[in-house]
C-alpha atoms as a PDB file:
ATOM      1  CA  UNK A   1     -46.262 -29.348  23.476  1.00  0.00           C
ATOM      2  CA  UNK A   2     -43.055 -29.784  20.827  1.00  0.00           C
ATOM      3  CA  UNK A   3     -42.256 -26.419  18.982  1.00  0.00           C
ATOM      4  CA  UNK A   4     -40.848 -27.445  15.344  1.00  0.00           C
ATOM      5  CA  UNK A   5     -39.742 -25.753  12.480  1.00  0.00           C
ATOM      6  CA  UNK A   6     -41.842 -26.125   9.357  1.00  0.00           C
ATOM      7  CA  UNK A   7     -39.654 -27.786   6.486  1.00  0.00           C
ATOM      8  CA  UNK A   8     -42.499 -29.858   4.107  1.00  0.00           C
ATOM      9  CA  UNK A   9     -45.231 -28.854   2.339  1.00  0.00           C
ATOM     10  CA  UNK A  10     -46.340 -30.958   5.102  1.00  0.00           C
ATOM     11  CA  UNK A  11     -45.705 -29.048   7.496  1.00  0.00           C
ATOM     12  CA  UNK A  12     -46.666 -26.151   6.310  1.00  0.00           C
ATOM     13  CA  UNK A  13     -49.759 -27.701   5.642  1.00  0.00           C
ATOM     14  CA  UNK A  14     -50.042 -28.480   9.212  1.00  0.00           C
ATOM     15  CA  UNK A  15     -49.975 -24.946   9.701  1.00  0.00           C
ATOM     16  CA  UNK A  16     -52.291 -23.785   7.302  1.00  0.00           C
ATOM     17  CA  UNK A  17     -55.220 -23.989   9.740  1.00  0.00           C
ATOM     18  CA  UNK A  18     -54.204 -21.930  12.696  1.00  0.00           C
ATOM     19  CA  UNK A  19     -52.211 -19.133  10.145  1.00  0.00           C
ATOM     20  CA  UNK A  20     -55.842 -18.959   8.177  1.00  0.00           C
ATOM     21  CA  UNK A  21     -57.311 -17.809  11.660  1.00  0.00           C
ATOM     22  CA  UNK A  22     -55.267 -14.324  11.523  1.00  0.00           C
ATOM     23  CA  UNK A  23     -55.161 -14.397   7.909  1.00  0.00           C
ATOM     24  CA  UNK A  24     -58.621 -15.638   6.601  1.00  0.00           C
ATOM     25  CA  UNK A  25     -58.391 -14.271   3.280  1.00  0.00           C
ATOM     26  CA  UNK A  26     -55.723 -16.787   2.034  1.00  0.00           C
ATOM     27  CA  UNK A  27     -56.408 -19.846   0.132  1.00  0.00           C
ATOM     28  CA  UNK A  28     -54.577 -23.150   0.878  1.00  0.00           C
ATOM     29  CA  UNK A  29     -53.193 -22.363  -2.824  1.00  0.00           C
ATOM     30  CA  UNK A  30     -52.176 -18.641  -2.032  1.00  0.00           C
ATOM     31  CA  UNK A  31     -50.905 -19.680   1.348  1.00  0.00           C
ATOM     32  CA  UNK A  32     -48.711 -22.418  -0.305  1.00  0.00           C
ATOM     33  CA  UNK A  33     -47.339 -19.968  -2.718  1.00  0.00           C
ATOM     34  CA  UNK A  34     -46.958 -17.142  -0.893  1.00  0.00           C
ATOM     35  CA  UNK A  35     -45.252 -19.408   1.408  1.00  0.00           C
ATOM     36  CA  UNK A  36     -42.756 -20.359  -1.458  1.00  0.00           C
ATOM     37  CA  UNK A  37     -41.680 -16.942  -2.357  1.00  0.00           C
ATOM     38  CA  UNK A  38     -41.126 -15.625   1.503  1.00  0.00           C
ATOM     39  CA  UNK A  39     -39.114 -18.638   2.096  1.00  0.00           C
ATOM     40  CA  UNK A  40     -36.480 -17.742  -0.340  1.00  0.00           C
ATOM     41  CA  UNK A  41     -36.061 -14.319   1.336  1.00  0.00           C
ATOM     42  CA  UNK A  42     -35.585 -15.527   5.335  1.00  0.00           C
ATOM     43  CA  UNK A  43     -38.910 -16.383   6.334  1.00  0.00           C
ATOM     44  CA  UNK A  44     -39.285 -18.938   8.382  1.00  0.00           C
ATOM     45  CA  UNK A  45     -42.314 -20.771  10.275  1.00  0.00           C
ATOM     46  CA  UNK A  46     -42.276 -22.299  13.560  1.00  0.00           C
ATOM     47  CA  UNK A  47     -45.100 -23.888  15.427  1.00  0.00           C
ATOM     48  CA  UNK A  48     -46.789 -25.753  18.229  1.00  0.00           C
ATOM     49  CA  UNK A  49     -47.414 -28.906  17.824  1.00  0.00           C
ATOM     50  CA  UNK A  50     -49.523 -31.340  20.701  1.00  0.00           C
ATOM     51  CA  UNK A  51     -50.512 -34.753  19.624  1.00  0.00           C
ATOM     52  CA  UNK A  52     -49.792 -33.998  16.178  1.00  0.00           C
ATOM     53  CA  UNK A  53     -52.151 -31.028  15.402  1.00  0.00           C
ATOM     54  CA  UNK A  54     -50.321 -27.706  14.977  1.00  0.00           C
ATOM     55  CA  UNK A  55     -52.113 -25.086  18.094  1.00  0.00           C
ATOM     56  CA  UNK A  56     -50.199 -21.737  17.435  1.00  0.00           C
ATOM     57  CA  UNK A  57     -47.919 -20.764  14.308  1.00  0.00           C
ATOM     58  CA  UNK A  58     -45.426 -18.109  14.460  1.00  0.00           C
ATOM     59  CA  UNK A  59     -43.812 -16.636  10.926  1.00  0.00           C
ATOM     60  CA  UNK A  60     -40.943 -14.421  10.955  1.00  0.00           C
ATOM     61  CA  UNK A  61     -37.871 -13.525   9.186  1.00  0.00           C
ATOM     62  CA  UNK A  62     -34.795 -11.813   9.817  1.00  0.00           C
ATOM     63  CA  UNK A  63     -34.213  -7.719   8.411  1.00  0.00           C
ATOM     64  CA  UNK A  64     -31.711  -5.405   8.659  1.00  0.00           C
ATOM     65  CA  UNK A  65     -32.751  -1.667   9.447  1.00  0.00           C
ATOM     66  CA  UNK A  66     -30.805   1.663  10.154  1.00  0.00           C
ATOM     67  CA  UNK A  67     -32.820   1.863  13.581  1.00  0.00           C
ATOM     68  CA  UNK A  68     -31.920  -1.190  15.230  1.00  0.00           C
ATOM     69  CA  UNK A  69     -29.701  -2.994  12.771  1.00  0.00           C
ATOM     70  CA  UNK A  70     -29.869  -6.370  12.530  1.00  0.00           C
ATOM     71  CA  UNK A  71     -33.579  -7.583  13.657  1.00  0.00           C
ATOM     72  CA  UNK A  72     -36.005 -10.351  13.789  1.00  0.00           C
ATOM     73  CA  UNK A  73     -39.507  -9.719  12.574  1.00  0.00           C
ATOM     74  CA  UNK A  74     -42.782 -11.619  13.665  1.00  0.00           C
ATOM     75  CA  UNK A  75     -44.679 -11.363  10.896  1.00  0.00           C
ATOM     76  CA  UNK A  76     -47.541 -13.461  11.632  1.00  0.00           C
ATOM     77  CA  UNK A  77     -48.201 -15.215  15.247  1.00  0.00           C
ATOM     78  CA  UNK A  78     -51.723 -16.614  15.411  1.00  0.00           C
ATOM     79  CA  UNK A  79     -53.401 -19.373  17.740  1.00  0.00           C
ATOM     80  CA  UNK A  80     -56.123 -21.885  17.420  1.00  0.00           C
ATOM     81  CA  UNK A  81     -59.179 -20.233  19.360  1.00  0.00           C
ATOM     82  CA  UNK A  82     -59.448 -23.615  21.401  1.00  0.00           C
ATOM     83  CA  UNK A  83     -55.468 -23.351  22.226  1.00  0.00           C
ATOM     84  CA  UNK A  84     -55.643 -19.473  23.049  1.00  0.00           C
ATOM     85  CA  UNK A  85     -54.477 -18.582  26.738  1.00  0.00           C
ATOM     86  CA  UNK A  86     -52.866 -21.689  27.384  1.00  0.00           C
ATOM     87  CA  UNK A  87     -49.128 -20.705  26.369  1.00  0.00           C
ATOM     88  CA  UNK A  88     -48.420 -21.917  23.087  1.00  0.00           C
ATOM     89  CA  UNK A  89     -48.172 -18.502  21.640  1.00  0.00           C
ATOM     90  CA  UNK A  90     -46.043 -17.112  24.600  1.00  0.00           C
ATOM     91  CA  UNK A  91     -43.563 -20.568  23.559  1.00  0.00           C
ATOM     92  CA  UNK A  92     -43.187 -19.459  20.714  1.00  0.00           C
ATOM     93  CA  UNK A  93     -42.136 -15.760  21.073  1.00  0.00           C
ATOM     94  CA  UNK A  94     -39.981 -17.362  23.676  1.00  0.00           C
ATOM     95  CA  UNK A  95     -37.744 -19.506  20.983  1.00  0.00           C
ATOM     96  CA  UNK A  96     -37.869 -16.289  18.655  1.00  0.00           C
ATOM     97  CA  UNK A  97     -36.229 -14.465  21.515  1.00  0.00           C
ATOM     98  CA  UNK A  98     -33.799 -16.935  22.318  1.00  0.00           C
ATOM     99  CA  UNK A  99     -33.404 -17.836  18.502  1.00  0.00           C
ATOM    100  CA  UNK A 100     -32.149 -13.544  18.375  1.00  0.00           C
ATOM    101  CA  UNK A 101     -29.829 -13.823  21.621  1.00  0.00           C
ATOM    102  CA  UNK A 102     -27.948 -16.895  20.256  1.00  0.00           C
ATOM    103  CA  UNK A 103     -27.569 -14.798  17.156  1.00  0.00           C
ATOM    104  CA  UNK A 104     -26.434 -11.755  18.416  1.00  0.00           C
ATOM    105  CA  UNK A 105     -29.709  -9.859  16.756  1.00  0.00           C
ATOM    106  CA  UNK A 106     -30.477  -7.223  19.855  1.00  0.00           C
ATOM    107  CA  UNK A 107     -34.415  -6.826  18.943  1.00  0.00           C
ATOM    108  CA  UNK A 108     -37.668  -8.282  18.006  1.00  0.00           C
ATOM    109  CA  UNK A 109     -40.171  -6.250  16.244  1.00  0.00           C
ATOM    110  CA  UNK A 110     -43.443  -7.327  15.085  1.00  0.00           C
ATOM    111  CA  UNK A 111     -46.997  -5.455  13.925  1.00  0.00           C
ATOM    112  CA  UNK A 112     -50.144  -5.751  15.797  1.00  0.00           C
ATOM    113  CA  UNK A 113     -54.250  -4.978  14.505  1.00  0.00           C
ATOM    114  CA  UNK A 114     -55.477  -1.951  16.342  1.00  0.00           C
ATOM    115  CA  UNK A 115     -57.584  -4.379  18.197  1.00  0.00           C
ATOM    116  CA  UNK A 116     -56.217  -7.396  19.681  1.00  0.00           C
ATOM    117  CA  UNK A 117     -55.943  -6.550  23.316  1.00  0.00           C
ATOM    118  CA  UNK A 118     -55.664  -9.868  23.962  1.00  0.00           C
ATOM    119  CA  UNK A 119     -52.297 -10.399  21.768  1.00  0.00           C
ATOM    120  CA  UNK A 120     -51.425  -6.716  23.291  1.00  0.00           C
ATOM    121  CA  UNK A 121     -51.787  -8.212  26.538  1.00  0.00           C
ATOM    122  CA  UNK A 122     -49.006 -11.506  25.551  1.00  0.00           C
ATOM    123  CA  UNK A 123     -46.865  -8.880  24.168  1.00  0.00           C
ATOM    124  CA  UNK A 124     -46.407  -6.413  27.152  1.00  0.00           C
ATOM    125  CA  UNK A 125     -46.483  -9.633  29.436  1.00  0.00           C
ATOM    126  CA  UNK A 126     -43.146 -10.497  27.560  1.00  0.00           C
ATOM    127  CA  UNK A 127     -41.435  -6.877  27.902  1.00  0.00           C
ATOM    128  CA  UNK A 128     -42.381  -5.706  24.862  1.00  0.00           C
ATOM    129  CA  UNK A 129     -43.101  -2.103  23.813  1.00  0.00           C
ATOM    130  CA  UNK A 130     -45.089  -0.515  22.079  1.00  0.00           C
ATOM    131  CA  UNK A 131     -42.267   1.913  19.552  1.00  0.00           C
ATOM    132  CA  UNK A 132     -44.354   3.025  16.325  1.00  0.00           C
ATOM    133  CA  UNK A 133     -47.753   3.474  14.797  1.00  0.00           C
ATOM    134  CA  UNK A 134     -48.494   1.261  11.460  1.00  0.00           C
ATOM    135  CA  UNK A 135     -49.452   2.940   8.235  1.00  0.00           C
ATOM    136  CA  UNK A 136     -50.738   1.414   5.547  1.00  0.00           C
ATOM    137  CA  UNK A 137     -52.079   2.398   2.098  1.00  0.00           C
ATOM    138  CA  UNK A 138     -54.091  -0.144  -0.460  1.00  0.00           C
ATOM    139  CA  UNK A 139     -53.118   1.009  -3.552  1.00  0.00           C
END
């Protein structure tokens, strides 16, 4: 397994497959250009790569709040079904949290659906806890 950082359209392509997994709604169009637009905030996109095929994506960006300051943000860390339980995702939270340490950024926060006990299960596995409840309206 290589983790890389998504730079092309073809990477990101690469990618589209395992995001669409947690986020089945988008389009290879939306995706693209929703893709465009986050990336000239600070989102980035890093992923798993064995033999050439992308397993597990993880899309983040960097925030600054009056809680915790400076912080990154997972925003969207998703996992082929045939790669699940095999590491890739936990490799990937692992660069994020190195990727904060070497920049001084003192937390990680990301968001969670109510029920992915499985994900849960990765996330308290790697010390994380569980700080605030989600709300959300659909206006």
């Amino acid at each position: 397994m290589t983790i890389k950082v998504a730079e092309t359209r073809e990477d990101f392509l690469k990618c589209f497959e395992v995001v669409q997994f947690l986020r089945p709604q988008l389009t290879i169009e939306s995706y693209l250009g929703l893709i465009e637009k986050m990336r000239a905030g600070s989102y980035s996109l890093i992923y798993a790569e064995k033999e050439g095929r992308a397993l597990s994506a993880c899309g983040f960006r960097h925030l600054t709040t009056l809680y915790d300051g400076e912080i990154i943000y997972i925003d969207d860390l998703s996992t082929h079904p045939e790669a699940r339980g095999k590491g890739y995702a936990g490799s990937l939270l692992d660069f994020v949290f190195e990727k904060a340490r070497k920049e001084s950024i003192t937390a990680v926060h990301l968001d969670s659906g109510h029920a992915r006990h499985d994900a849960h299960r990765l996330y308290l596995n790697k010390k994380m806890n569980i700080v605030y409840h989600h709300f959300r309206i659909a206006l």
